[in-house]
PDB file of N, CA and C in Angstrom:
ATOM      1  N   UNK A   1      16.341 -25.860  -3.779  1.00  0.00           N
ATOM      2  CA  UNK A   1      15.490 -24.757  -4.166  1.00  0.00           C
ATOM      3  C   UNK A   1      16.361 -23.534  -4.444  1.00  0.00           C
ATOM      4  N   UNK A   2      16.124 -23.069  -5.698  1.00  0.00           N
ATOM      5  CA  UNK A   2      17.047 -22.146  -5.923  1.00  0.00           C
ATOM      6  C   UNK A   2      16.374 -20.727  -5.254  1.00  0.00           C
ATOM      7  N   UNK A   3      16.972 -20.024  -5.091  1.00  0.00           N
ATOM      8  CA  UNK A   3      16.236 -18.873  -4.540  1.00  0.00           C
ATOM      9  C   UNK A   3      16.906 -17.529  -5.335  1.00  0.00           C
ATOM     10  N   UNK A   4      16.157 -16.801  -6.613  1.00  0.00           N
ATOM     11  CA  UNK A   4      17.019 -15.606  -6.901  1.00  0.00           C
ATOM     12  C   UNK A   4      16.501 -14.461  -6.777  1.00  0.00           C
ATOM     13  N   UNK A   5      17.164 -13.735  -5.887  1.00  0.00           N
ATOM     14  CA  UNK A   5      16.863 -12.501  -5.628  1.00  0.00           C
ATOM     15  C   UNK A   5      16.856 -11.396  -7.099  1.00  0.00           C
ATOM     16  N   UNK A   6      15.725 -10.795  -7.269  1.00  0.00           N
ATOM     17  CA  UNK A   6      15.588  -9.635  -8.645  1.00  0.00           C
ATOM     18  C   UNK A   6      16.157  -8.380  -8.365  1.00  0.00           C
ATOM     19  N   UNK A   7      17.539  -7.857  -8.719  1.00  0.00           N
ATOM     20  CA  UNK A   7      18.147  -6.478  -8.436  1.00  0.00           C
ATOM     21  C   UNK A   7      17.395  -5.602  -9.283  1.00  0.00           C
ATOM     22  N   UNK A   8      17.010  -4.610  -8.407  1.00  0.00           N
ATOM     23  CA  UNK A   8      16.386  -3.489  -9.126  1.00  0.00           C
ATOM     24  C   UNK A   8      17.117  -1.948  -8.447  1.00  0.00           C
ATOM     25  N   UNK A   9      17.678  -1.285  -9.465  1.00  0.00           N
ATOM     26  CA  UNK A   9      18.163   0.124  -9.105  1.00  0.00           C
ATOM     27  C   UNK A   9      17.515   1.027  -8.873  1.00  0.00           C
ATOM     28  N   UNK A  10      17.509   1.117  -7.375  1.00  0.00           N
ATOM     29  CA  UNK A  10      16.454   1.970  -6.595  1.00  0.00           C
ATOM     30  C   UNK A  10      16.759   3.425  -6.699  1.00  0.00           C
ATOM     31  N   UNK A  11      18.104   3.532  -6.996  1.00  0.00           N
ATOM     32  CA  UNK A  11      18.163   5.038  -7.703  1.00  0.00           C
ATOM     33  C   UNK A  11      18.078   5.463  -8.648  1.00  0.00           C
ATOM     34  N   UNK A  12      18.122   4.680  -9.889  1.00  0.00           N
ATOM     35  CA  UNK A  12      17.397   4.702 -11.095  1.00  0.00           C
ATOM     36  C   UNK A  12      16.196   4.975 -10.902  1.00  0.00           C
ATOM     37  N   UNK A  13      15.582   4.161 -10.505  1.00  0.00           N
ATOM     38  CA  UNK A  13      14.109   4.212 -10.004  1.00  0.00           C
ATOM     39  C   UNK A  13      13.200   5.624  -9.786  1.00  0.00           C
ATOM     40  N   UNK A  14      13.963   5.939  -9.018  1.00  0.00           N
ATOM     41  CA  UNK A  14      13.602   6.966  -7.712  1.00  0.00           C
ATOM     42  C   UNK A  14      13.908   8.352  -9.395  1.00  0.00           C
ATOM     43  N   UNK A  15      15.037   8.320  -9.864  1.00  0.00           N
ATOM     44  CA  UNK A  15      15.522   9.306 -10.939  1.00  0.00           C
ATOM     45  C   UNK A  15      14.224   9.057 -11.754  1.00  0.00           C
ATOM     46  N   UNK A  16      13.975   8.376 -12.702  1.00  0.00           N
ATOM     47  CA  UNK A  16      13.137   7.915 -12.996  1.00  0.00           C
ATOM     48  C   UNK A  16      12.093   8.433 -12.912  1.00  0.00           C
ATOM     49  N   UNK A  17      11.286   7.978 -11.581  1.00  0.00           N
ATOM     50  CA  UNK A  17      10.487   8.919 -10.899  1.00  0.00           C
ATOM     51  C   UNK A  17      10.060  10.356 -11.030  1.00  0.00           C
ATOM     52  N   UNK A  18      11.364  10.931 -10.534  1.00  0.00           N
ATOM     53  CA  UNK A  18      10.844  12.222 -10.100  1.00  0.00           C
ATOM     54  C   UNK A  18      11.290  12.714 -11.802  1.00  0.00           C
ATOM     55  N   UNK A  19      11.946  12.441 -12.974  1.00  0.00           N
ATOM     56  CA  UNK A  19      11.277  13.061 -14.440  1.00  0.00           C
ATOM     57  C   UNK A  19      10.078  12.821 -14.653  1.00  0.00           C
ATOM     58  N   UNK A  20       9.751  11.394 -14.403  1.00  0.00           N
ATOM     59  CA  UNK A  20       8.348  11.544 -14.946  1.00  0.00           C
ATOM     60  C   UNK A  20       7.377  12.459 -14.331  1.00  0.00           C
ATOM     61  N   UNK A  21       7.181  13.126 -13.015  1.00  0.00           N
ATOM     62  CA  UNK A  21       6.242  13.990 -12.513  1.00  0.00           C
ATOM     63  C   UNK A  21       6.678  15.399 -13.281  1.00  0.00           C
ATOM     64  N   UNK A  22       7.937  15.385 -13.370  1.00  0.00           N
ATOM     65  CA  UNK A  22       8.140  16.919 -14.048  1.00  0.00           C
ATOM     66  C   UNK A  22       7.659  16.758 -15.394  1.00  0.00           C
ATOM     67  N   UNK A  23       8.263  15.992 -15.769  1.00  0.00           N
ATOM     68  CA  UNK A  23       7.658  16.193 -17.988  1.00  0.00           C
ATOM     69  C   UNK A  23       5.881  15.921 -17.804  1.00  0.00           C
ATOM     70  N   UNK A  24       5.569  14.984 -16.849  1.00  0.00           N
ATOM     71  CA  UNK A  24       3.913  15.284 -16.955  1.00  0.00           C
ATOM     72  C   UNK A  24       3.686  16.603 -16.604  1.00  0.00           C
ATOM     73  N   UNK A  25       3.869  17.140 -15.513  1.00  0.00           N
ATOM     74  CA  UNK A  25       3.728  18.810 -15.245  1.00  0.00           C
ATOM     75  C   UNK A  25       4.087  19.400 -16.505  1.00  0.00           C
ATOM     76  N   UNK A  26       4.652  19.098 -17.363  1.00  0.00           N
ATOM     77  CA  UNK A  26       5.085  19.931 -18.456  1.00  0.00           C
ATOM     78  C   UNK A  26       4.363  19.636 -19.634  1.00  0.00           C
ATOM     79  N   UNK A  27       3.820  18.950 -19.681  1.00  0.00           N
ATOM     80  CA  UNK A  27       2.882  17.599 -20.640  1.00  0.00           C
ATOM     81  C   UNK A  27       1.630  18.573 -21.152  1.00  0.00           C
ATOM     82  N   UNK A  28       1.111  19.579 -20.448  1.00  0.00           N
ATOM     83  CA  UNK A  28      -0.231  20.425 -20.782  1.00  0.00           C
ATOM     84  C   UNK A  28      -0.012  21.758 -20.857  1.00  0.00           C
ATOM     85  N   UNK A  29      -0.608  22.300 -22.037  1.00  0.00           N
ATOM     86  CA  UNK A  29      -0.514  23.421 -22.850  1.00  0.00           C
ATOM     87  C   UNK A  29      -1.517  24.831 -21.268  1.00  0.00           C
ATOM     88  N   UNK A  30      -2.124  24.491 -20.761  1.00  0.00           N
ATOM     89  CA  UNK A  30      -2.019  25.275 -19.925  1.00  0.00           C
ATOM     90  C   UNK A  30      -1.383  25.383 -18.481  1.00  0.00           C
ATOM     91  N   UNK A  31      -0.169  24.774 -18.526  1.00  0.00           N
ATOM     92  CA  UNK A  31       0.494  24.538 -17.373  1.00  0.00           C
ATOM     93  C   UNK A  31       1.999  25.124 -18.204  1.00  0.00           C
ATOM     94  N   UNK A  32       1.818  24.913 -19.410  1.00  0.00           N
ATOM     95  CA  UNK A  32       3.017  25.581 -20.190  1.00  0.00           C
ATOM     96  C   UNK A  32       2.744  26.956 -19.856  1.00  0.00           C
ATOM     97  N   UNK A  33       1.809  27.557 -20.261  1.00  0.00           N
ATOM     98  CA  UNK A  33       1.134  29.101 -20.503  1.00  0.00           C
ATOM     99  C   UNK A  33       1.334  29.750 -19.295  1.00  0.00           C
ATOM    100  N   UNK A  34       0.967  28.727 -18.328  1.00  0.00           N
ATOM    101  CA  UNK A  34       1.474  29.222 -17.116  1.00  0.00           C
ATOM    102  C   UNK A  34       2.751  29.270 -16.849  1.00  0.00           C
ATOM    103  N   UNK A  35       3.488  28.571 -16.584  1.00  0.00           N
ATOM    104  CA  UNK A  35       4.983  29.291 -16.799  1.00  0.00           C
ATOM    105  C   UNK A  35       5.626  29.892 -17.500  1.00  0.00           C
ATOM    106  N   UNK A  36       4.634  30.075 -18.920  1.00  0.00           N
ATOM    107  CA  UNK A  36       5.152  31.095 -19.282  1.00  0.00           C
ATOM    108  C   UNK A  36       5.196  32.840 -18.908  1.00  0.00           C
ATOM    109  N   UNK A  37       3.590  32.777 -18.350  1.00  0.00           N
ATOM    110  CA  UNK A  37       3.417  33.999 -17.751  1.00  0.00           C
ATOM    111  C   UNK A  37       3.953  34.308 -16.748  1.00  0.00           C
ATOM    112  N   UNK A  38       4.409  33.137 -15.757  1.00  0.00           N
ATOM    113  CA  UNK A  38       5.232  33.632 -14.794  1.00  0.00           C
ATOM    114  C   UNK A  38       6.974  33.496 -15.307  1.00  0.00           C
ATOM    115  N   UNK A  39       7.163  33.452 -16.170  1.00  0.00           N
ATOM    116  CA  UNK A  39       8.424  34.015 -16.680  1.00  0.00           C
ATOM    117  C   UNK A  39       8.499  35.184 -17.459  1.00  0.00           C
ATOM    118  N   UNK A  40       7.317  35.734 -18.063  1.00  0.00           N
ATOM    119  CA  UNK A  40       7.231  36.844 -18.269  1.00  0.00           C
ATOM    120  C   UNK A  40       7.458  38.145 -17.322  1.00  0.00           C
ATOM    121  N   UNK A  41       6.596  37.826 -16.437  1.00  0.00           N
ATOM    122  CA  UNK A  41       6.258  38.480 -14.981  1.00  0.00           C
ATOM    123  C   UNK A  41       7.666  38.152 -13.652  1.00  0.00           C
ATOM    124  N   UNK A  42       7.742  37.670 -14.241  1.00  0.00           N
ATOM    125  CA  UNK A  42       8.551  37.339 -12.647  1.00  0.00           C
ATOM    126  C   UNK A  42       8.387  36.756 -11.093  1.00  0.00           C
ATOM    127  N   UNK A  43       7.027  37.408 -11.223  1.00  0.00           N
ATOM    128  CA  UNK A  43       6.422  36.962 -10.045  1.00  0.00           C
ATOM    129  C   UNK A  43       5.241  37.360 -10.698  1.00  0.00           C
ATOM    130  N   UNK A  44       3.741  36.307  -9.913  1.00  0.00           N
ATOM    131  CA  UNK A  44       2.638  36.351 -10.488  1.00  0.00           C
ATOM    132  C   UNK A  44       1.842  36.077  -9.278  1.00  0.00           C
ATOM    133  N   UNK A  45       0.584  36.866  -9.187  1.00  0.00           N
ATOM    134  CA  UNK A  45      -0.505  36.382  -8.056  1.00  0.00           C
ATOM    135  C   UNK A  45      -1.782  35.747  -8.731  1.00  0.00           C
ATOM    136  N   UNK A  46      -2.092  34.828  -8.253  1.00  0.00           N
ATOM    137  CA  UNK A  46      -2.742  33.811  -8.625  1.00  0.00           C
ATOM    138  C   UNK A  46      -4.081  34.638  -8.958  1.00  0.00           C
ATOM    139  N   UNK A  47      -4.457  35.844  -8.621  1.00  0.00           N
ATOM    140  CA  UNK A  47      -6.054  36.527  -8.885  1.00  0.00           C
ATOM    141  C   UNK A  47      -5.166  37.245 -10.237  1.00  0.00           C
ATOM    142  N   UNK A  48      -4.088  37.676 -10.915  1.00  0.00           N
ATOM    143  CA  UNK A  48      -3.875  38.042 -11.981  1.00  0.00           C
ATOM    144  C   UNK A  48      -4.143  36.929 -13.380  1.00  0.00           C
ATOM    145  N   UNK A  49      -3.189  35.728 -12.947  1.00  0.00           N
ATOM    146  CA  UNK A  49      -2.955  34.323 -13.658  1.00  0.00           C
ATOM    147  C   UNK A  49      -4.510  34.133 -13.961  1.00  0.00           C
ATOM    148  N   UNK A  50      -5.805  33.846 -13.130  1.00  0.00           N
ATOM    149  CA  UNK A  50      -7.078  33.588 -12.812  1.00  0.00           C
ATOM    150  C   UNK A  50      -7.568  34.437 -14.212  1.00  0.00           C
ATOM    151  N   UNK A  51      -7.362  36.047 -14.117  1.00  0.00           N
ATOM    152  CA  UNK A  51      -7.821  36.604 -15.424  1.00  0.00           C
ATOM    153  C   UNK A  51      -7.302  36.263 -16.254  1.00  0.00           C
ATOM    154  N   UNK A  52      -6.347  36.320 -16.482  1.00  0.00           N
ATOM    155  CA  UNK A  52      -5.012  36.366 -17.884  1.00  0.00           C
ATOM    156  C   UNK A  52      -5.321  35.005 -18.456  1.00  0.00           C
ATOM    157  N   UNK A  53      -5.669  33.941 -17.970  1.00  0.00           N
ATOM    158  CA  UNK A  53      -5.714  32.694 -18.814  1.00  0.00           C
ATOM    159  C   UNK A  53      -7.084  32.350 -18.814  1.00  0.00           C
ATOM    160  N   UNK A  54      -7.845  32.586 -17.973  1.00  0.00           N
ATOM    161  CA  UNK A  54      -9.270  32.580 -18.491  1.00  0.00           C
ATOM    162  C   UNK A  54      -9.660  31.840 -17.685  1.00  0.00           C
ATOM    163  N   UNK A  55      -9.404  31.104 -16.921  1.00  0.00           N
ATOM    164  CA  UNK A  55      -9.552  30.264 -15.715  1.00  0.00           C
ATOM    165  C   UNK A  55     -10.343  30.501 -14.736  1.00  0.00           C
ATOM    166  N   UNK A  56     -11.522  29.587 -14.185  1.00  0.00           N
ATOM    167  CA  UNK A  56     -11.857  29.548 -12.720  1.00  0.00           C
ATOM    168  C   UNK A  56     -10.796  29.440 -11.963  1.00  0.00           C
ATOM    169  N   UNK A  57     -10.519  29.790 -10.779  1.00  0.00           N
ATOM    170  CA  UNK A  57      -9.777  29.679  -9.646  1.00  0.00           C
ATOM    171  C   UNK A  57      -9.175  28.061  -9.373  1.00  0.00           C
ATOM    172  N   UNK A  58     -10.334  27.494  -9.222  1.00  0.00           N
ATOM    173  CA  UNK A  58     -10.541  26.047  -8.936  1.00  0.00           C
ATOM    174  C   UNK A  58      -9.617  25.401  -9.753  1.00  0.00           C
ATOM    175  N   UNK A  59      -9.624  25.535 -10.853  1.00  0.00           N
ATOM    176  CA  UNK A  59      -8.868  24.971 -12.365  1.00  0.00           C
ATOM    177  C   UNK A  59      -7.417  25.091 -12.207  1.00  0.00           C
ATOM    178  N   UNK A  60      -7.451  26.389 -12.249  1.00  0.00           N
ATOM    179  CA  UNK A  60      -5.977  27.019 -12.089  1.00  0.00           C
ATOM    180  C   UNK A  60      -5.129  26.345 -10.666  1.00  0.00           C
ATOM    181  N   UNK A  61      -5.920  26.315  -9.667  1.00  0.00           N
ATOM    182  CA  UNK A  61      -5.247  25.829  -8.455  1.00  0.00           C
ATOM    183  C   UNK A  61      -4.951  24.664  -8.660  1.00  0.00           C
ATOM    184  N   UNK A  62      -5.799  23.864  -9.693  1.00  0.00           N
ATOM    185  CA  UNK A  62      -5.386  22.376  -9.972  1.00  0.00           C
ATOM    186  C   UNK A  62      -4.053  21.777 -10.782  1.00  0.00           C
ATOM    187  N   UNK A  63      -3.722  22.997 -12.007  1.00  0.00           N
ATOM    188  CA  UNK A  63      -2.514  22.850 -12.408  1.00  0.00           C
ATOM    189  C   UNK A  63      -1.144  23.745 -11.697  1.00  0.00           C
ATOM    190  N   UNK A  64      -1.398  24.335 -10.804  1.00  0.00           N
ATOM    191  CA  UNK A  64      -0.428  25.416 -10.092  1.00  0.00           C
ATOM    192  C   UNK A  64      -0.131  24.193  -8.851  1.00  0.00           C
ATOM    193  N   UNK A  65      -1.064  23.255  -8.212  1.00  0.00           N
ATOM    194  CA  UNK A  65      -0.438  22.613  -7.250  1.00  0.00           C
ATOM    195  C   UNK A  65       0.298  21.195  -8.266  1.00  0.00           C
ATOM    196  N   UNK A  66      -0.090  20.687  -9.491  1.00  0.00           N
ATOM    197  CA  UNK A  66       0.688  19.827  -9.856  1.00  0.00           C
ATOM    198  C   UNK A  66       2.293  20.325 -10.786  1.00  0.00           C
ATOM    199  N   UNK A  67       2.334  21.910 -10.754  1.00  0.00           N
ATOM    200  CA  UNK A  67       3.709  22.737 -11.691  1.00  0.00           C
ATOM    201  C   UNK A  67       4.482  22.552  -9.753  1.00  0.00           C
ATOM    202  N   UNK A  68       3.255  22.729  -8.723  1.00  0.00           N
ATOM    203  CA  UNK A  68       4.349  23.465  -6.811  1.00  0.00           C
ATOM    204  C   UNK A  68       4.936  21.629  -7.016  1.00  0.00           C
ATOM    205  N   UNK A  69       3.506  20.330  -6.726  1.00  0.00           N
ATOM    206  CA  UNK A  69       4.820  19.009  -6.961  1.00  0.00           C
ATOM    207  C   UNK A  69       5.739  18.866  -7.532  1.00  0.00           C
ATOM    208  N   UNK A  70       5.436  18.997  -8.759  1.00  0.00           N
ATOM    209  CA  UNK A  70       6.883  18.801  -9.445  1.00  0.00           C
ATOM    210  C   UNK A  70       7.578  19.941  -9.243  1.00  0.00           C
ATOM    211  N   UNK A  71       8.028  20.786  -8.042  1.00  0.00           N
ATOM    212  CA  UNK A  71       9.132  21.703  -7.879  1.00  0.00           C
ATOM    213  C   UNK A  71       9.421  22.600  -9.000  1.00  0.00           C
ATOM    214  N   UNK A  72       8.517  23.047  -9.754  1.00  0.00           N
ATOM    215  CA  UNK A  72       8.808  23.462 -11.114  1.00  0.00           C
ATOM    216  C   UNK A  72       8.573  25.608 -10.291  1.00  0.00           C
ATOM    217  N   UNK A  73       7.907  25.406  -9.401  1.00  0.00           N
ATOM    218  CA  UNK A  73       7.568  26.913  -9.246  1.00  0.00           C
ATOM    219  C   UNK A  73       7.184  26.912  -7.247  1.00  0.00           C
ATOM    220  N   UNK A  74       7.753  27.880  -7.193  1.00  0.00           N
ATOM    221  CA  UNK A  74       7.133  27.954  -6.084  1.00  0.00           C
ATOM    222  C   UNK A  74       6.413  28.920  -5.513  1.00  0.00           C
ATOM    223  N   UNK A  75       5.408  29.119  -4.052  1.00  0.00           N
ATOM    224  CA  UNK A  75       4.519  29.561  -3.786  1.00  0.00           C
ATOM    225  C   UNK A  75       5.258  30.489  -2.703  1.00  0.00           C
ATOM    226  N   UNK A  76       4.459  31.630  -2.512  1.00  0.00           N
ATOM    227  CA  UNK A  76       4.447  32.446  -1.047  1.00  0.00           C
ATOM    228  C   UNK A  76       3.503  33.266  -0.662  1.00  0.00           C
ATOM    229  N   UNK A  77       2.862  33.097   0.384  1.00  0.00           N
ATOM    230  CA  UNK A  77       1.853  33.685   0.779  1.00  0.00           C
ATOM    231  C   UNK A  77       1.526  34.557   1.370  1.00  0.00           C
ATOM    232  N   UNK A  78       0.846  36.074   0.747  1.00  0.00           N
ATOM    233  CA  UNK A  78       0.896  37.122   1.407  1.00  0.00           C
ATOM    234  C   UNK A  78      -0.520  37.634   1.386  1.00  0.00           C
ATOM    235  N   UNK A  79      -0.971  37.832   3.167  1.00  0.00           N
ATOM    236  CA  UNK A  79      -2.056  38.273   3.513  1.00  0.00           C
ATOM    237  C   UNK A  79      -3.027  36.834   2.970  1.00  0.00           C
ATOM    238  N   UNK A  80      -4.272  37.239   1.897  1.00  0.00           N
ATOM    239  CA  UNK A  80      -4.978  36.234   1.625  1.00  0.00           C
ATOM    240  C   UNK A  80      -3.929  35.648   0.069  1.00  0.00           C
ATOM    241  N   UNK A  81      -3.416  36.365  -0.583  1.00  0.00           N
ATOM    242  CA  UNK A  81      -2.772  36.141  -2.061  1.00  0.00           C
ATOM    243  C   UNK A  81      -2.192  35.401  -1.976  1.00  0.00           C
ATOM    244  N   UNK A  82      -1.756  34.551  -2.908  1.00  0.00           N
ATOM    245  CA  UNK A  82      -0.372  33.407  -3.362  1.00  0.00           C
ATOM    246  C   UNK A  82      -0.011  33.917  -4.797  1.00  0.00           C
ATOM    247  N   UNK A  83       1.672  33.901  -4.292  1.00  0.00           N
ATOM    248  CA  UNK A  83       2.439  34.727  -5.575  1.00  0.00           C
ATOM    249  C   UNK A  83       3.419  33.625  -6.106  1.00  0.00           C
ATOM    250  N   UNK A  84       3.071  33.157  -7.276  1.00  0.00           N
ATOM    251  CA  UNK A  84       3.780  32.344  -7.538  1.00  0.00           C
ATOM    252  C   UNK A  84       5.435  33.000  -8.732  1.00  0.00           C
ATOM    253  N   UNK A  85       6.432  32.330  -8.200  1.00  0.00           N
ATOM    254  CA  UNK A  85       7.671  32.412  -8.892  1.00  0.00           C
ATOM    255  C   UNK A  85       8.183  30.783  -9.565  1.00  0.00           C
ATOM    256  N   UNK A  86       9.093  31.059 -10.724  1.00  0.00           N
ATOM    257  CA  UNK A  86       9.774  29.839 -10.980  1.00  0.00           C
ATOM    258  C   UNK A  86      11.003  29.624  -9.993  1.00  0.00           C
ATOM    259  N   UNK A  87      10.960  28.169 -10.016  1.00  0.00           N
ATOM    260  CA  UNK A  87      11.985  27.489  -9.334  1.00  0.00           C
ATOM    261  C   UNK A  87      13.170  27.572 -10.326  1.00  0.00           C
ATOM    262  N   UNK A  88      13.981  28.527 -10.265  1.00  0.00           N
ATOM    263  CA  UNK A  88      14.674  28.294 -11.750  1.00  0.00           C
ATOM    264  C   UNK A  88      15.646  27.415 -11.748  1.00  0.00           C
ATOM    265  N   UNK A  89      16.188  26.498 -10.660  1.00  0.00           N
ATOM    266  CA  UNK A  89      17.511  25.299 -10.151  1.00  0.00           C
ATOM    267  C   UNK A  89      16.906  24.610 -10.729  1.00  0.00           C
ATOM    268  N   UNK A  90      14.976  24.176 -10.122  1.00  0.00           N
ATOM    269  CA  UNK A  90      14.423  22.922 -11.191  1.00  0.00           C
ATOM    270  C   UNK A  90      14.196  23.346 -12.813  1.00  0.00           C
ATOM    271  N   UNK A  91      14.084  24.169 -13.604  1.00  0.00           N
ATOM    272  CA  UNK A  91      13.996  24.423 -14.910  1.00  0.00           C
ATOM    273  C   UNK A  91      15.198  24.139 -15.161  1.00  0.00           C
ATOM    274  N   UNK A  92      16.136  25.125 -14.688  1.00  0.00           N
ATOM    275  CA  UNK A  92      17.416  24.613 -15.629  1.00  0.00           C
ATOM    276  C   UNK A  92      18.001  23.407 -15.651  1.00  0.00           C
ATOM    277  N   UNK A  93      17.451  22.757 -14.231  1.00  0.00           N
ATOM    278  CA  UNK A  93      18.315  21.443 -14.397  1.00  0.00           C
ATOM    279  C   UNK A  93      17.528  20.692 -15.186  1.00  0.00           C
ATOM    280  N   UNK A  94      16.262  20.708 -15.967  1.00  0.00           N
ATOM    281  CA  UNK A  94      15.656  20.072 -17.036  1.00  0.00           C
ATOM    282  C   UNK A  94      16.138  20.382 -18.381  1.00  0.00           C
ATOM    283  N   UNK A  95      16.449  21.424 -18.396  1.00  0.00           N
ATOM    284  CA  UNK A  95      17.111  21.938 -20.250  1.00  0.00           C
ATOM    285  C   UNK A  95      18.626  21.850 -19.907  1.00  0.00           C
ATOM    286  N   UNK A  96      19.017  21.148 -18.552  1.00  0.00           N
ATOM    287  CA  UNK A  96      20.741  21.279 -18.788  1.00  0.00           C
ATOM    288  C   UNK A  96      20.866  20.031 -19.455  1.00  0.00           C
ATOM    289  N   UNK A  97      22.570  20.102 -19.595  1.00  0.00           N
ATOM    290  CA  UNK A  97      23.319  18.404 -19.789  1.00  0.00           C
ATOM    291  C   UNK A  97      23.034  17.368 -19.053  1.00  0.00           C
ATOM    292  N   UNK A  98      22.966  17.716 -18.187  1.00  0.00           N
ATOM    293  CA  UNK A  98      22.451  16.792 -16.716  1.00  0.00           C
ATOM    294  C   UNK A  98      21.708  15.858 -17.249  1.00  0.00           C
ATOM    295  N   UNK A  99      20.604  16.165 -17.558  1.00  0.00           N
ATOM    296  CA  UNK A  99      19.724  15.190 -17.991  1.00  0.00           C
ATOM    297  C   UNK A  99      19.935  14.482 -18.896  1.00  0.00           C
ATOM    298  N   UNK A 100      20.319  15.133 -19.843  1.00  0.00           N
ATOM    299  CA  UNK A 100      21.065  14.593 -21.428  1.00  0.00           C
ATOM    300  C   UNK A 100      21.813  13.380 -21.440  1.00  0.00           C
ATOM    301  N   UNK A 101      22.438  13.684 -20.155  1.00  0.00           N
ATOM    302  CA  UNK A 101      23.827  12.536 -19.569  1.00  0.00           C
ATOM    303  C   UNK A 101      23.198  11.378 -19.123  1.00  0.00           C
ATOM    304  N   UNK A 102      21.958  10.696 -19.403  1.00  0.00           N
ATOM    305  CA  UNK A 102      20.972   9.864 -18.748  1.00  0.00           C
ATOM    306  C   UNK A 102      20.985   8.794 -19.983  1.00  0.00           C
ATOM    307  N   UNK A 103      20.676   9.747 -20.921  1.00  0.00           N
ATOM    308  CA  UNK A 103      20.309   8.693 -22.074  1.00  0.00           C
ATOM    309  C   UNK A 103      21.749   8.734 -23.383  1.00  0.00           C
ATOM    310  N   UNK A 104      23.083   9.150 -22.734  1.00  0.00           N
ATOM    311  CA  UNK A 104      24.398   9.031 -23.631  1.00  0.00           C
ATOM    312  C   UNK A 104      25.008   8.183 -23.234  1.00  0.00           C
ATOM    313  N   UNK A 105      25.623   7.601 -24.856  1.00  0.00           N
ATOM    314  CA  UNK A 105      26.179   6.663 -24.318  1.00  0.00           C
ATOM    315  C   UNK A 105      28.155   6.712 -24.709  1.00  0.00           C
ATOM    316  N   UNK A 106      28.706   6.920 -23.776  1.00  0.00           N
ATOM    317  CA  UNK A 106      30.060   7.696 -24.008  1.00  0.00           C
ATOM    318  C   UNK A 106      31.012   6.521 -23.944  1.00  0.00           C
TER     319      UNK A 106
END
């Protein structure tokens, strides 16, 4: 009985992985808008973002916690407010070489 074990590169994998949650986070035109405004701003509180894009609360919290998974921005909480900033280590390391170096073939 032959027995063959299937190698699979679990760090590929795992790499793999965690692009695909970021380019889906990046995948929708109001999750774009949103980082864009918080790159405009610098820092943004979620009752500003709420007016500025036209959004129920509810909505907005739905694409602001899938931009906080994918590490794309992060949160801090003051009093009742949440002020969101970009993660700018995770942006740039998406528009660097880094990534580029994934799919070259040298």
């Amino acid at each position: 009985m032959d027995k063959t074990i299937s190698f699979t590169d679990v760090s590929l994998t795992n790499t793999f992985n965690l692009y695909e949650k970021k380019f889906k986070a990046l995948s929708d035109q109001k999750r774009l808008h949103i980082l864009y405004e918080i790159t405009q701003q610098g820092e943004v509180c979620v009752c500003d973002l709420s007016e500025k894009l036209h959004l129920p609360q509810s909505k907005l919290s739905y694409h602001l916690k899938i931009l906080m998974d994918a590490q794309l921005i992060e949160k801090e909480t003051r009093g009742t407010w949440s002020y969101y900033t970009l993660n700018h280590s995770e942006i740039n390391h998406i528009l660097s070489e880094e990534l580029c170096c994934l799919f070259r073939r040298d």
